[in-house]
C-alpha atoms as a PDB file:
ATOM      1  CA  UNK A   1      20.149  49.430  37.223  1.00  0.00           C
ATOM      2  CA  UNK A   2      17.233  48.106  39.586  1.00  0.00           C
ATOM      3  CA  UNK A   3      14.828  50.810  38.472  1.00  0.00           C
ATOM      4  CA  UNK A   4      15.559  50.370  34.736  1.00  0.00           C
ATOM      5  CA  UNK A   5      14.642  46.306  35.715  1.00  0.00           C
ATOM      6  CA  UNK A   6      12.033  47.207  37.715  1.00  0.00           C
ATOM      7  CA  UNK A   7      10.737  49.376  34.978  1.00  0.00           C
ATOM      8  CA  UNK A   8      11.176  46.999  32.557  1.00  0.00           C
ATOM      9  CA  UNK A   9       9.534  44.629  34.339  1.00  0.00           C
ATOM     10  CA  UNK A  10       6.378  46.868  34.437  1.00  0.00           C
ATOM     11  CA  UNK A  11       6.485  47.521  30.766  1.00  0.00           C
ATOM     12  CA  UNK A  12       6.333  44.080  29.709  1.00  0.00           C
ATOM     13  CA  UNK A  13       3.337  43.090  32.138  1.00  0.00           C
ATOM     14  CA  UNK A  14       1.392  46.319  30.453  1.00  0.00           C
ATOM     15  CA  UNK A  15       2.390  44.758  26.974  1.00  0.00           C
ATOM     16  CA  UNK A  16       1.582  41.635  28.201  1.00  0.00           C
ATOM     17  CA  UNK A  17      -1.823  42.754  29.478  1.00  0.00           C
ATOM     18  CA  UNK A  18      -2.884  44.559  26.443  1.00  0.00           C
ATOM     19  CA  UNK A  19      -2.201  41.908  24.178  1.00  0.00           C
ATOM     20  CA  UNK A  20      -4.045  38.996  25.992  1.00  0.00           C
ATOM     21  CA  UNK A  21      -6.745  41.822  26.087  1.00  0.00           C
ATOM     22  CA  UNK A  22      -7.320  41.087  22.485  1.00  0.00           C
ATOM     23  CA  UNK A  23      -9.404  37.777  23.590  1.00  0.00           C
ATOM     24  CA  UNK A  24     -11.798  39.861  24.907  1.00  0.00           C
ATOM     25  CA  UNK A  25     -11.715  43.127  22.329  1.00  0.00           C
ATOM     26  CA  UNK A  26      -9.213  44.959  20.067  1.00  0.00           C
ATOM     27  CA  UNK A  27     -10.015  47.743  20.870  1.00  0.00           C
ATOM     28  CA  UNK A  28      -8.382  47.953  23.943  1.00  0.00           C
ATOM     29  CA  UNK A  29      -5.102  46.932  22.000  1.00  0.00           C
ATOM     30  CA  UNK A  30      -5.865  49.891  20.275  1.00  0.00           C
ATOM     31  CA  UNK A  31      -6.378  52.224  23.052  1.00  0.00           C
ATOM     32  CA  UNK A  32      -3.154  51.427  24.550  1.00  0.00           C
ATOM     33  CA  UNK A  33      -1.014  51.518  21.311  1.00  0.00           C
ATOM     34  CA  UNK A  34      -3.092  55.199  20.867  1.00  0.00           C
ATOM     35  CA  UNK A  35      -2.274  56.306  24.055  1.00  0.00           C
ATOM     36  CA  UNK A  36       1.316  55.180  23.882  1.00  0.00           C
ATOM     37  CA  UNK A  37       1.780  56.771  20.217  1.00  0.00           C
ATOM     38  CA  UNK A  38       0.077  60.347  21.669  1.00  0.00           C
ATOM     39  CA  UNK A  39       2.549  60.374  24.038  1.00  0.00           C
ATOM     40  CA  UNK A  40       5.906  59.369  21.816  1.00  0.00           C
ATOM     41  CA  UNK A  41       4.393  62.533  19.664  1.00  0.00           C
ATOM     42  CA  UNK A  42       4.448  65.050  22.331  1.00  0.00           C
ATOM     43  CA  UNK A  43       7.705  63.971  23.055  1.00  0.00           C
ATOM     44  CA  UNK A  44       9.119  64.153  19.296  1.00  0.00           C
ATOM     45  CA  UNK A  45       7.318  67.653  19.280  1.00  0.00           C
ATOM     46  CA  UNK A  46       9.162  68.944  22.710  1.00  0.00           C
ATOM     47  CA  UNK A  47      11.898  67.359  20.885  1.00  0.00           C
ATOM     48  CA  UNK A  48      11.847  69.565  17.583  1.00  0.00           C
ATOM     49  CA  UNK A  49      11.479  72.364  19.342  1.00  0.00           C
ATOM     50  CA  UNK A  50      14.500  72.042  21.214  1.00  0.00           C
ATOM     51  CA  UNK A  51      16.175  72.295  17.661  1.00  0.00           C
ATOM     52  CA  UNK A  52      14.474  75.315  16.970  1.00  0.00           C
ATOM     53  CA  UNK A  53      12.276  73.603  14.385  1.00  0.00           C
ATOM     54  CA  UNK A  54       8.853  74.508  15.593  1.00  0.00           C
ATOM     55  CA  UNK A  55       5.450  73.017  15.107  1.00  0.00           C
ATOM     56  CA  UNK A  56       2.007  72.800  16.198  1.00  0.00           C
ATOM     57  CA  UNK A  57       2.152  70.692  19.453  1.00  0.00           C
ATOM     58  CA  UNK A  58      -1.940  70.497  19.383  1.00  0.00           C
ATOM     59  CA  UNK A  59      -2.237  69.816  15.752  1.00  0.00           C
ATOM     60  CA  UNK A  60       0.322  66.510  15.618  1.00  0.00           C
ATOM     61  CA  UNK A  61      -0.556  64.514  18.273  1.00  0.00           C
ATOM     62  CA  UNK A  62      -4.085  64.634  16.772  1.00  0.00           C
ATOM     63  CA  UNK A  63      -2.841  62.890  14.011  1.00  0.00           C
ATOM     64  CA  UNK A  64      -3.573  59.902  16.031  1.00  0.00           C
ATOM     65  CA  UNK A  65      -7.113  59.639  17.082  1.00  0.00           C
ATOM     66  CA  UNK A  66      -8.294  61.064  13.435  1.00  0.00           C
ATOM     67  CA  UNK A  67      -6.357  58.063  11.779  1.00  0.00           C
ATOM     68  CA  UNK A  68      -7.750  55.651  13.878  1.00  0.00           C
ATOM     69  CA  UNK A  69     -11.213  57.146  13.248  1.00  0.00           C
ATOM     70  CA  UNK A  70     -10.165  57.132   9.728  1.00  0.00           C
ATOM     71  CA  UNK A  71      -9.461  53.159   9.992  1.00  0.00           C
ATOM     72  CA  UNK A  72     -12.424  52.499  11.964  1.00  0.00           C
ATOM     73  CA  UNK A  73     -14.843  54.341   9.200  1.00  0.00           C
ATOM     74  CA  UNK A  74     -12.900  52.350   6.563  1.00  0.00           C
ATOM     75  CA  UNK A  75     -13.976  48.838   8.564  1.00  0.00           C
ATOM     76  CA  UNK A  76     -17.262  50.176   8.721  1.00  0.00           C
ATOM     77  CA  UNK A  77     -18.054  50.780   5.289  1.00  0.00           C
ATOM     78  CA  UNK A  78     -15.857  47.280   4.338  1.00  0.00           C
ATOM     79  CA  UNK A  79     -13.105  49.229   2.329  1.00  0.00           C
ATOM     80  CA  UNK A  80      -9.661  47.566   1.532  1.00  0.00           C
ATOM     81  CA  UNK A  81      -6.282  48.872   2.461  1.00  0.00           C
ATOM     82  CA  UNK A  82      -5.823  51.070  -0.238  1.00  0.00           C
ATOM     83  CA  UNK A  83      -8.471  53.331   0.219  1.00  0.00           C
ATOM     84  CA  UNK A  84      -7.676  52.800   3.811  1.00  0.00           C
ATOM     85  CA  UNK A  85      -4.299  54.434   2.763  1.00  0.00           C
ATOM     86  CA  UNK A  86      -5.680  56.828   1.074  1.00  0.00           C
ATOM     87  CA  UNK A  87      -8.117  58.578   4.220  1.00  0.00           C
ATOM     88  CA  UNK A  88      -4.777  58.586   6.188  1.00  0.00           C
ATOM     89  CA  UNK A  89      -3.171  60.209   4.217  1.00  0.00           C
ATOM     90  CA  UNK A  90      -6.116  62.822   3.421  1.00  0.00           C
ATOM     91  CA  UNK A  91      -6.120  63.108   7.198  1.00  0.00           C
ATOM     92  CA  UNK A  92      -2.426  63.592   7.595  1.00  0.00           C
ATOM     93  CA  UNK A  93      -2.538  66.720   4.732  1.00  0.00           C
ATOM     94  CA  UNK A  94      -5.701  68.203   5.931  1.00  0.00           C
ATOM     95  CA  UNK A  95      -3.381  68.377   9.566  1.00  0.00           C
ATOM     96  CA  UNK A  96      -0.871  69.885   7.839  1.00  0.00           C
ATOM     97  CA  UNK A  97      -2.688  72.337   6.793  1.00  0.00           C
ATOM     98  CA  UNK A  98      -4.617  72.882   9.813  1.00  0.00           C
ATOM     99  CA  UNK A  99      -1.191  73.084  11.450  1.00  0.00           C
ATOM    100  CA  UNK A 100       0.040  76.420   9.132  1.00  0.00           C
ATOM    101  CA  UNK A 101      -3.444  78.066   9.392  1.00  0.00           C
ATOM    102  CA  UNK A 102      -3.866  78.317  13.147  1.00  0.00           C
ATOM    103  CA  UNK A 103      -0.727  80.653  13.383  1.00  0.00           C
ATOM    104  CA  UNK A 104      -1.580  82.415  10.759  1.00  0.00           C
ATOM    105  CA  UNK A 105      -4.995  83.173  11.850  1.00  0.00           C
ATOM    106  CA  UNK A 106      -4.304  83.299  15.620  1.00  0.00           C
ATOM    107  CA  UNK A 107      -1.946  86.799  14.852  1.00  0.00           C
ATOM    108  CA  UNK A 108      -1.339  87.508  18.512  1.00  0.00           C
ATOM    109  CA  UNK A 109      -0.620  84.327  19.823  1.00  0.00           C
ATOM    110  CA  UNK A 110       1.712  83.263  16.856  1.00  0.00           C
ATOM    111  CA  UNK A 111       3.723  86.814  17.311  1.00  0.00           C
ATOM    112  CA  UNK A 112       4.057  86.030  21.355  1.00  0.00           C
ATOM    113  CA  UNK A 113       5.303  82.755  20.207  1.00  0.00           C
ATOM    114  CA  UNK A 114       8.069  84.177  17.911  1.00  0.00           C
ATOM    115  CA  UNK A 115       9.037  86.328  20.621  1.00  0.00           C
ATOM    116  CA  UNK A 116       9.518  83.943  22.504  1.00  0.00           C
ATOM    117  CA  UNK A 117      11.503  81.879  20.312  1.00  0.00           C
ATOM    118  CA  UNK A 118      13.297  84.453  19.450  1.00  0.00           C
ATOM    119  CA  UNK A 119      12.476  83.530  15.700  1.00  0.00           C
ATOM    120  CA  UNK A 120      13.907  86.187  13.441  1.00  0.00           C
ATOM    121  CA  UNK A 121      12.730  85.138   9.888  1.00  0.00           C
ATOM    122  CA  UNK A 122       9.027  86.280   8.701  1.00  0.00           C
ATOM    123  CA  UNK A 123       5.811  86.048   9.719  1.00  0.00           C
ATOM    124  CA  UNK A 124       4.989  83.555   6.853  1.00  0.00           C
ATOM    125  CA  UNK A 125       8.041  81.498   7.154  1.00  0.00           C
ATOM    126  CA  UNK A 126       6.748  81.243  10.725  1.00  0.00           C
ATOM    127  CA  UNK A 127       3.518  79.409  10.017  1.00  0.00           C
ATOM    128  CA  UNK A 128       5.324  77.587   7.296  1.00  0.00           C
ATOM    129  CA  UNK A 129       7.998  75.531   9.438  1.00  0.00           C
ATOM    130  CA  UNK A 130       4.838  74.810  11.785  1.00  0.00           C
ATOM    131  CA  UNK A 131       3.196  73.158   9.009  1.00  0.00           C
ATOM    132  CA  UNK A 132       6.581  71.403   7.944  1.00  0.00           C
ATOM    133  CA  UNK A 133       7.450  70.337  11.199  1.00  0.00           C
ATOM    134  CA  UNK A 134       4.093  69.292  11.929  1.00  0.00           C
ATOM    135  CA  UNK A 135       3.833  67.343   9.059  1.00  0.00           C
ATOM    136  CA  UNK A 136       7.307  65.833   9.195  1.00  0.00           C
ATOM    137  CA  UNK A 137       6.364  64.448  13.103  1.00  0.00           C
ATOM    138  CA  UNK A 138       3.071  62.943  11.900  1.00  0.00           C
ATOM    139  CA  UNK A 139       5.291  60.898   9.896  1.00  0.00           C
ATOM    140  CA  UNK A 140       8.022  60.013  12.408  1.00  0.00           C
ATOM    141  CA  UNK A 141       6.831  59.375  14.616  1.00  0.00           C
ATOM    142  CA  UNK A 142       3.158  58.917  14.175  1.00  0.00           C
ATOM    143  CA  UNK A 143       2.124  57.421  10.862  1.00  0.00           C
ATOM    144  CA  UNK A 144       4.337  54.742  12.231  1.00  0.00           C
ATOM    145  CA  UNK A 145       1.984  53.486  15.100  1.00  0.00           C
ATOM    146  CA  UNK A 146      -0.537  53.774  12.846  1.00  0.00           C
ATOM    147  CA  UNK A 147       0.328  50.725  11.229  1.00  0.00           C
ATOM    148  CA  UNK A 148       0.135  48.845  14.695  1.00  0.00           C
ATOM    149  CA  UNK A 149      -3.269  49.905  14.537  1.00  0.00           C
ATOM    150  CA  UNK A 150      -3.596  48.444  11.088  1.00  0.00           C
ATOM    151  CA  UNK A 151      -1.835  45.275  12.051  1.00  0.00           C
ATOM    152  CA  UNK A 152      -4.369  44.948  15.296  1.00  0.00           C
ATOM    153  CA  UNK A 153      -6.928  45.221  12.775  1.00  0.00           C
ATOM    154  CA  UNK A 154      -5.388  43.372   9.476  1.00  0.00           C
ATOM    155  CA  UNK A 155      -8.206  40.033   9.265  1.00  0.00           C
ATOM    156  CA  UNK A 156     -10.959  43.011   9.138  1.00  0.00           C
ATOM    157  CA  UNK A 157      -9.807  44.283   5.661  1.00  0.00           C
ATOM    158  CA  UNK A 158     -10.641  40.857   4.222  1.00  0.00           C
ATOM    159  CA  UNK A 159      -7.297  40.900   1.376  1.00  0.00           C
ATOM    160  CA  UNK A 160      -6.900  36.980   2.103  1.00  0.00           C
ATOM    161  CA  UNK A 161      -9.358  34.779   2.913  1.00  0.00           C
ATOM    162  CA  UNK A 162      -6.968  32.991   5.357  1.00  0.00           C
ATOM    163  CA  UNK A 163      -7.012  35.831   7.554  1.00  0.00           C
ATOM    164  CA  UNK A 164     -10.764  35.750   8.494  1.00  0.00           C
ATOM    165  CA  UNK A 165      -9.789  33.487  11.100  1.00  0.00           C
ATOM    166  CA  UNK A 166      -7.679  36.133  12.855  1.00  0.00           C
ATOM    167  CA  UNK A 167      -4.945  34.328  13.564  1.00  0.00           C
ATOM    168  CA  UNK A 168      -2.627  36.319  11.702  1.00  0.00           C
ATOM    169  CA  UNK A 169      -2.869  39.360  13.681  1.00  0.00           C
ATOM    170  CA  UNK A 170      -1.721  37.540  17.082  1.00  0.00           C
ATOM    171  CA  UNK A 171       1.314  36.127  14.884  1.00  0.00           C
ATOM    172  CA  UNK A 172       2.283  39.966  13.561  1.00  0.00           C
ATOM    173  CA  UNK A 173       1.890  41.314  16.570  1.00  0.00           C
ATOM    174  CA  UNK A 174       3.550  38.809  18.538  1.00  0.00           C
ATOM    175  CA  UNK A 175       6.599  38.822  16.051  1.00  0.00           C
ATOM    176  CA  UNK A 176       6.367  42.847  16.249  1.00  0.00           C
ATOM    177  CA  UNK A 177       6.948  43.181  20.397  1.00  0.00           C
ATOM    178  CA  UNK A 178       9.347  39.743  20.414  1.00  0.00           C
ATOM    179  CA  UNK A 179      11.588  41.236  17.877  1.00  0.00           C
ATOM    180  CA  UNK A 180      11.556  44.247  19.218  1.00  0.00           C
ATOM    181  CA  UNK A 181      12.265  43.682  22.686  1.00  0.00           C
ATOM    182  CA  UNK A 182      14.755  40.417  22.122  1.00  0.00           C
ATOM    183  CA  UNK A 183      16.957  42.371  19.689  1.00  0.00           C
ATOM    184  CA  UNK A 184      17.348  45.358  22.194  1.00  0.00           C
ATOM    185  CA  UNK A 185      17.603  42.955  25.212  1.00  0.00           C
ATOM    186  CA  UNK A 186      20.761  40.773  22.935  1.00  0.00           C
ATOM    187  CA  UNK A 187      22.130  43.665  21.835  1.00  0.00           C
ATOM    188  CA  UNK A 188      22.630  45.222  25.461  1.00  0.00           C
ATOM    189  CA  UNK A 189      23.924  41.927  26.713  1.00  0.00           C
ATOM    190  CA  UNK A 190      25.976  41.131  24.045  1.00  0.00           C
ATOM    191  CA  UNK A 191      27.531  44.524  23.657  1.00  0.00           C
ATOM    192  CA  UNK A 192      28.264  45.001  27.485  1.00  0.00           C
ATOM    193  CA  UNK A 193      30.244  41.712  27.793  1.00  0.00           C
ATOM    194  CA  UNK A 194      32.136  41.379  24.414  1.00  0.00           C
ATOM    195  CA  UNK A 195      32.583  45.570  24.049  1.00  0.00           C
ATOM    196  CA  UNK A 196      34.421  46.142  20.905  1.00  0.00           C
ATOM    197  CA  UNK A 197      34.244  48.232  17.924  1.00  0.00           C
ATOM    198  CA  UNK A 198      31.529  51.151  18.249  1.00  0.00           C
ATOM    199  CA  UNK A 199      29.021  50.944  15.813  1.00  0.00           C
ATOM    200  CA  UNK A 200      28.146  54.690  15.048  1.00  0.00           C
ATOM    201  CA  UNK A 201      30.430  56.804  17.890  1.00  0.00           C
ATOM    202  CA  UNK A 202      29.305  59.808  16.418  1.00  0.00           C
ATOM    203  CA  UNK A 203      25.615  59.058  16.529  1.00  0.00           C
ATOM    204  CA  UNK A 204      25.142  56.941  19.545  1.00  0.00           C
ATOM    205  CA  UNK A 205      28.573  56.137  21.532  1.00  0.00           C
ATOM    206  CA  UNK A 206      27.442  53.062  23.235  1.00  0.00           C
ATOM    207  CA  UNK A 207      26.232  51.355  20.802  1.00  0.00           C
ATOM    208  CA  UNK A 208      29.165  48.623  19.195  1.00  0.00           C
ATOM    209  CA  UNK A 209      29.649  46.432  16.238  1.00  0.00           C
ATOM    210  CA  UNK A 210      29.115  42.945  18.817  1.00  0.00           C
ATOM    211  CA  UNK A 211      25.466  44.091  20.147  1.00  0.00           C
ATOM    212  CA  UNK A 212      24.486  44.784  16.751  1.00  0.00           C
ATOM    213  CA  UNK A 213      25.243  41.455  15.677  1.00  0.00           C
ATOM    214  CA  UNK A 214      24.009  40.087  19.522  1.00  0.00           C
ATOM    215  CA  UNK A 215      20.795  41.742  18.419  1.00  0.00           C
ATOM    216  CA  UNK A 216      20.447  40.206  15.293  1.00  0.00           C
ATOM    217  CA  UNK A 217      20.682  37.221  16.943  1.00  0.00           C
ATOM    218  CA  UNK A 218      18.362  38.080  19.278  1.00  0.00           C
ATOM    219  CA  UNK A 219      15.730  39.024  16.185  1.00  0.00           C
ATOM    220  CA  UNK A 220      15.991  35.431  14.993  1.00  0.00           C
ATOM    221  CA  UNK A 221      15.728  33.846  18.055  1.00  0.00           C
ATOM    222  CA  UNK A 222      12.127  35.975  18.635  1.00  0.00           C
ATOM    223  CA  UNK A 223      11.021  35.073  15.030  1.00  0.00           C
ATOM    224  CA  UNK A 224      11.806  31.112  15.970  1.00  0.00           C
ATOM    225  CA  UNK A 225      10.408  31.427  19.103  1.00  0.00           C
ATOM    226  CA  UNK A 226       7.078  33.002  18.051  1.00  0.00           C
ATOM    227  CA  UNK A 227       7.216  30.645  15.109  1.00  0.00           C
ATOM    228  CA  UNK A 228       7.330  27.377  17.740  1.00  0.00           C
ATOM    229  CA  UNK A 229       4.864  28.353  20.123  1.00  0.00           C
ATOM    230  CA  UNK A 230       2.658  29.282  17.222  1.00  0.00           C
ATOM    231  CA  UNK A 231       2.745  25.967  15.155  1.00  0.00           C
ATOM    232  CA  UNK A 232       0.733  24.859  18.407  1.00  0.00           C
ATOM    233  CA  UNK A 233      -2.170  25.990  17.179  1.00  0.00           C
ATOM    234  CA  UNK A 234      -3.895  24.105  14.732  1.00  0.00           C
ATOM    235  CA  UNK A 235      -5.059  27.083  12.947  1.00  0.00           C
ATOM    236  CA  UNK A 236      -1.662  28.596  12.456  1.00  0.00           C
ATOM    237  CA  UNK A 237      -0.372  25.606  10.819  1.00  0.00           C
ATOM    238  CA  UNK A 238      -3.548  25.186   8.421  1.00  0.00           C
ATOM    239  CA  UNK A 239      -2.818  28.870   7.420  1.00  0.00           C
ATOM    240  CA  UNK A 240       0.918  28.263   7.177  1.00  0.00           C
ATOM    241  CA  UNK A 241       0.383  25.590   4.868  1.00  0.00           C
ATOM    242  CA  UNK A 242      -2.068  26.831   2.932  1.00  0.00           C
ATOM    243  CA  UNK A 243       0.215  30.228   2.103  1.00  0.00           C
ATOM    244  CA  UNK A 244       3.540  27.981   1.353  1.00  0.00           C
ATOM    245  CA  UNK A 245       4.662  29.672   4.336  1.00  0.00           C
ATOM    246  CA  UNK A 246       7.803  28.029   6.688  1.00  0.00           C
ATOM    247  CA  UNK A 247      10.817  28.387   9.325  1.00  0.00           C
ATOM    248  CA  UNK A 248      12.888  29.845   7.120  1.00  0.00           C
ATOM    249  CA  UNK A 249      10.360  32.664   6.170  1.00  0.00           C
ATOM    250  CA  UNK A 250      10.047  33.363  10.108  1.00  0.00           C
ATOM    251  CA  UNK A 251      13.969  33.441  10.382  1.00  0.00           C
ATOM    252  CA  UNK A 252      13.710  35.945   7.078  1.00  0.00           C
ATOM    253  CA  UNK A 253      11.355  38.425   8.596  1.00  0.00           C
ATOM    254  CA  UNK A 254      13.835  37.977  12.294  1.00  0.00           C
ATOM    255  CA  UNK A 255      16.366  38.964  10.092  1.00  0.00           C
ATOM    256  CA  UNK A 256      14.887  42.315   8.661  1.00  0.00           C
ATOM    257  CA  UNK A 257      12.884  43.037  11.657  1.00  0.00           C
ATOM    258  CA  UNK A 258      15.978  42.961  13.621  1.00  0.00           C
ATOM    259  CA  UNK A 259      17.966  44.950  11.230  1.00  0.00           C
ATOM    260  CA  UNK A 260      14.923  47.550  11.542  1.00  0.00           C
ATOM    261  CA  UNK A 261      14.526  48.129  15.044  1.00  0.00           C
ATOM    262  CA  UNK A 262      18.084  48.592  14.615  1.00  0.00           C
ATOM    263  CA  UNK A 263      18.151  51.299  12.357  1.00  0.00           C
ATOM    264  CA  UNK A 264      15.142  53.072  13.866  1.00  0.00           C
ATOM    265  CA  UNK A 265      16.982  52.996  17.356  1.00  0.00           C
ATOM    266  CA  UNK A 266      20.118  54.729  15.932  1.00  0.00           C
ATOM    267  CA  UNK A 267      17.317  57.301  13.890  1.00  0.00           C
ATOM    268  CA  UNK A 268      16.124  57.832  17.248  1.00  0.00           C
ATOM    269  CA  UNK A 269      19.745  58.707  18.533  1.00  0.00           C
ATOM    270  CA  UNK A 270      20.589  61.001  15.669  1.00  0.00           C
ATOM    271  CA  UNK A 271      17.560  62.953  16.595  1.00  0.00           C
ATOM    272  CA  UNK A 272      18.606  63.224  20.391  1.00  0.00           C
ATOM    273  CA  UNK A 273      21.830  64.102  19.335  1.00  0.00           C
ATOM    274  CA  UNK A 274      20.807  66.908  16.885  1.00  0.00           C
ATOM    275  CA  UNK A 275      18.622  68.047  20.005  1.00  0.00           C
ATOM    276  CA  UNK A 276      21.644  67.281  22.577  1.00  0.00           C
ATOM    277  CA  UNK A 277      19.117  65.776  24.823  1.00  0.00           C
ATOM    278  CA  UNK A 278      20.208  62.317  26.046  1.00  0.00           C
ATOM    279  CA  UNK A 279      16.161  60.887  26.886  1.00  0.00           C
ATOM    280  CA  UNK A 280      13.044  61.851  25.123  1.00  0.00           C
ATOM    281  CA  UNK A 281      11.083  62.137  28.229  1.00  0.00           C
ATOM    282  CA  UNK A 282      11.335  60.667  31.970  1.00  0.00           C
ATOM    283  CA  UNK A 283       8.254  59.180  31.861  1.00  0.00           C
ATOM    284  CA  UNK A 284       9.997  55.822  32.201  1.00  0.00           C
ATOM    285  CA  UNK A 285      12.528  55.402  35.132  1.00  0.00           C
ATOM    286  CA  UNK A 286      15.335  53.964  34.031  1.00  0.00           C
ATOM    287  CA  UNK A 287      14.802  54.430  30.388  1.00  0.00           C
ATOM    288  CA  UNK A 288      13.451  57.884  29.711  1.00  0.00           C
ATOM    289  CA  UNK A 289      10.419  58.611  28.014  1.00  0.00           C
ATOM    290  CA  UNK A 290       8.105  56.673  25.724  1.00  0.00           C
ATOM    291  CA  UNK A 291      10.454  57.156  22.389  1.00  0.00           C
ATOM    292  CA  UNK A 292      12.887  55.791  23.514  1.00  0.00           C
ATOM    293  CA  UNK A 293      11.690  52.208  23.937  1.00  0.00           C
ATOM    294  CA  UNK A 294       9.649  51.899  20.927  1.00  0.00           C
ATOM    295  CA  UNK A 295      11.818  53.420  18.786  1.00  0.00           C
ATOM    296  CA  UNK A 296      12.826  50.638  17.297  1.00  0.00           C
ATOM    297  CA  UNK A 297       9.437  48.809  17.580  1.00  0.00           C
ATOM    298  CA  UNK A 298       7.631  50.784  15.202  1.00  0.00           C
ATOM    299  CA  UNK A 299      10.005  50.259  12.219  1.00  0.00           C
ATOM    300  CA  UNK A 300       9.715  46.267  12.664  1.00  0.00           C
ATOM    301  CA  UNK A 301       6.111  47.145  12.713  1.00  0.00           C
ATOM    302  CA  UNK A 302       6.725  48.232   9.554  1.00  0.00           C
ATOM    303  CA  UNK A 303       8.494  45.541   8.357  1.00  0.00           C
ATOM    304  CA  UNK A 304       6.490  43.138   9.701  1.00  0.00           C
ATOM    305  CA  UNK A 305       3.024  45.079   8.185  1.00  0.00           C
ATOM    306  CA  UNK A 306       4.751  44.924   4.974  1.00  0.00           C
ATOM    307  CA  UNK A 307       5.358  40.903   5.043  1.00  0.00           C
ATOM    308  CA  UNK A 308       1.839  40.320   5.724  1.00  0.00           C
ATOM    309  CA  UNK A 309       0.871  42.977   3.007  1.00  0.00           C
ATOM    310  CA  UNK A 310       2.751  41.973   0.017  1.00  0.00           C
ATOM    311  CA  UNK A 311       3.169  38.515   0.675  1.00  0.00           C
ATOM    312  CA  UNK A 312      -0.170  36.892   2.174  1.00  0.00           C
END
């Protein structure tokens, strides 16, 4: 228990030091979310292949860096979200593709590798379940922290003139890591003093019915929070009023953010469990490897991407 505090301790203080960074630059905000997605792919990759379901473990976690080019060349030339959309996912084909031609070229290399997997279908079906697999863990997990780039970067697409001030960045991002970490933290607390009912027994055993609801709780009470501290700044509430925006829309997006991380923890579980490992990695003392604590996170990214998207 002291070096899963003591861990925790240290991963805060990094999240807390790369997101005052942003006074001084994004972009190391965005070298730290890069280098944290990297490794969450490698891990999801070493995961895969523990099912048997192999893929290119060069080819996936490149995904990264050539979506984040692909945002920064969309900033450059002043392009909005759409088309922004629209180079990632050009990127994330052309990657796919990459990722069934390299076996299929590299002969000798790709039949050592089927040897060694002791992979008994064809040649062909080889290179085509690297391209699948490849494909299917640029998307879980990696087109996922691609969006935390997008929300580091959200006042430089220009889609509202109230974000030009960038104060709505510090808010998403703030309600991303709150929710995140205050649903996991109420849910653990919650769950290990009231017990009860197991949630999904099958999926994740230690998960129960109580710290899902202590987590929801804990979800609202990091969209309030962030919401409080916020309306300090004069800024925030000029852009608050100006969108028609209030408590109860904070105590919304707690709600589904909560629900999210949620869901994306037990998605995170089924995939463990399909592997039979019980940590993605050991990277992390106390809590295994990088997957496992921002498995959650990157779904109330989502969430939280898609409030600012659809509704600013």
């Amino acid at each position: 228990m002291k070096t899963r505090v003591y861990t925790g301790a240290i991963i805060v203080l990094l999240v807390a030091t790369a997101f005052v960074s942003r006074l001084l630059t994004p972009y190391i905000f965005d070298a730290f979310i890069g280098a944290v997605a990297v490794v969450a792919v490698v891990e999801m990759t070493r995961t895969f292949e523990r099912m048997k379901k192999y893929c290119n473990i060069t080819v996936a976690p490149l995904f990264i860096p050539c979506a984040y080019l692909g945002i920064s060349l969309a900033i450059f030339f002043k392009l909005n979200l759409l088309w922004t959309a629209l180079i990632i996912l050009g990127v994330l084909l052309l990657l796919t593709i990459l990722a069934g031609v390299i076996p299929a070229i590299c002969v000798k290399n790709t039949r050592a590798q089927m040897t060694k997997y002791a992979y008994t279908k064809s040649y062909a079906r080889f290179c085509l379940d690297k391209s699948l697999y490849t494909f299917v863990i640029m998307l879980y997990p990696g087109a996922l922290f691609v969006v935390l780039f997008l929300i580091n970067r959200l006042s430089s697409f220009n889609y509202s003139p109230m974000i030009e001030t960038g104060m709505i960045e510090w808010a998403a991002l703030a309600l991303t890591f709150a929710i995140a970490m205050l649903t996991d933290t109420f849910a653990m607390l919650v769950g290990s003093i009231f017990h009860g009912p197991k949630l999904c027994p099958r999926i994740s055993p230690n998960k129960t019915i109580s710290g899902a609801i202590g987590g929801l709780f804990g979800g609202i009470f990091a969209s309030s929070l962030v919401f409080l501290i916020f309306m300090t700044q004069s800024g925030f509430v000029d852009m608050m009023s100006t969108l028609n925006f209030g408590y109860w829309h904070f105590m919304l997006i707690g709600v589904v953010g909560s629900i999210m991380d949620q869901v994306g923890d037990i998605l995170a579980s089924f995939v463990k469990r399909c592997a039979r490992i019980k940590d993605y990695g050991t990277l992390l003392p106390g809590h295994g490897g990088i997957m496992d604590r921002v498995d959650g996170l990157i779904f109330v990214a989502l969430i939280i991407f898609g409030f600012t998207f659809f509704i600013i």
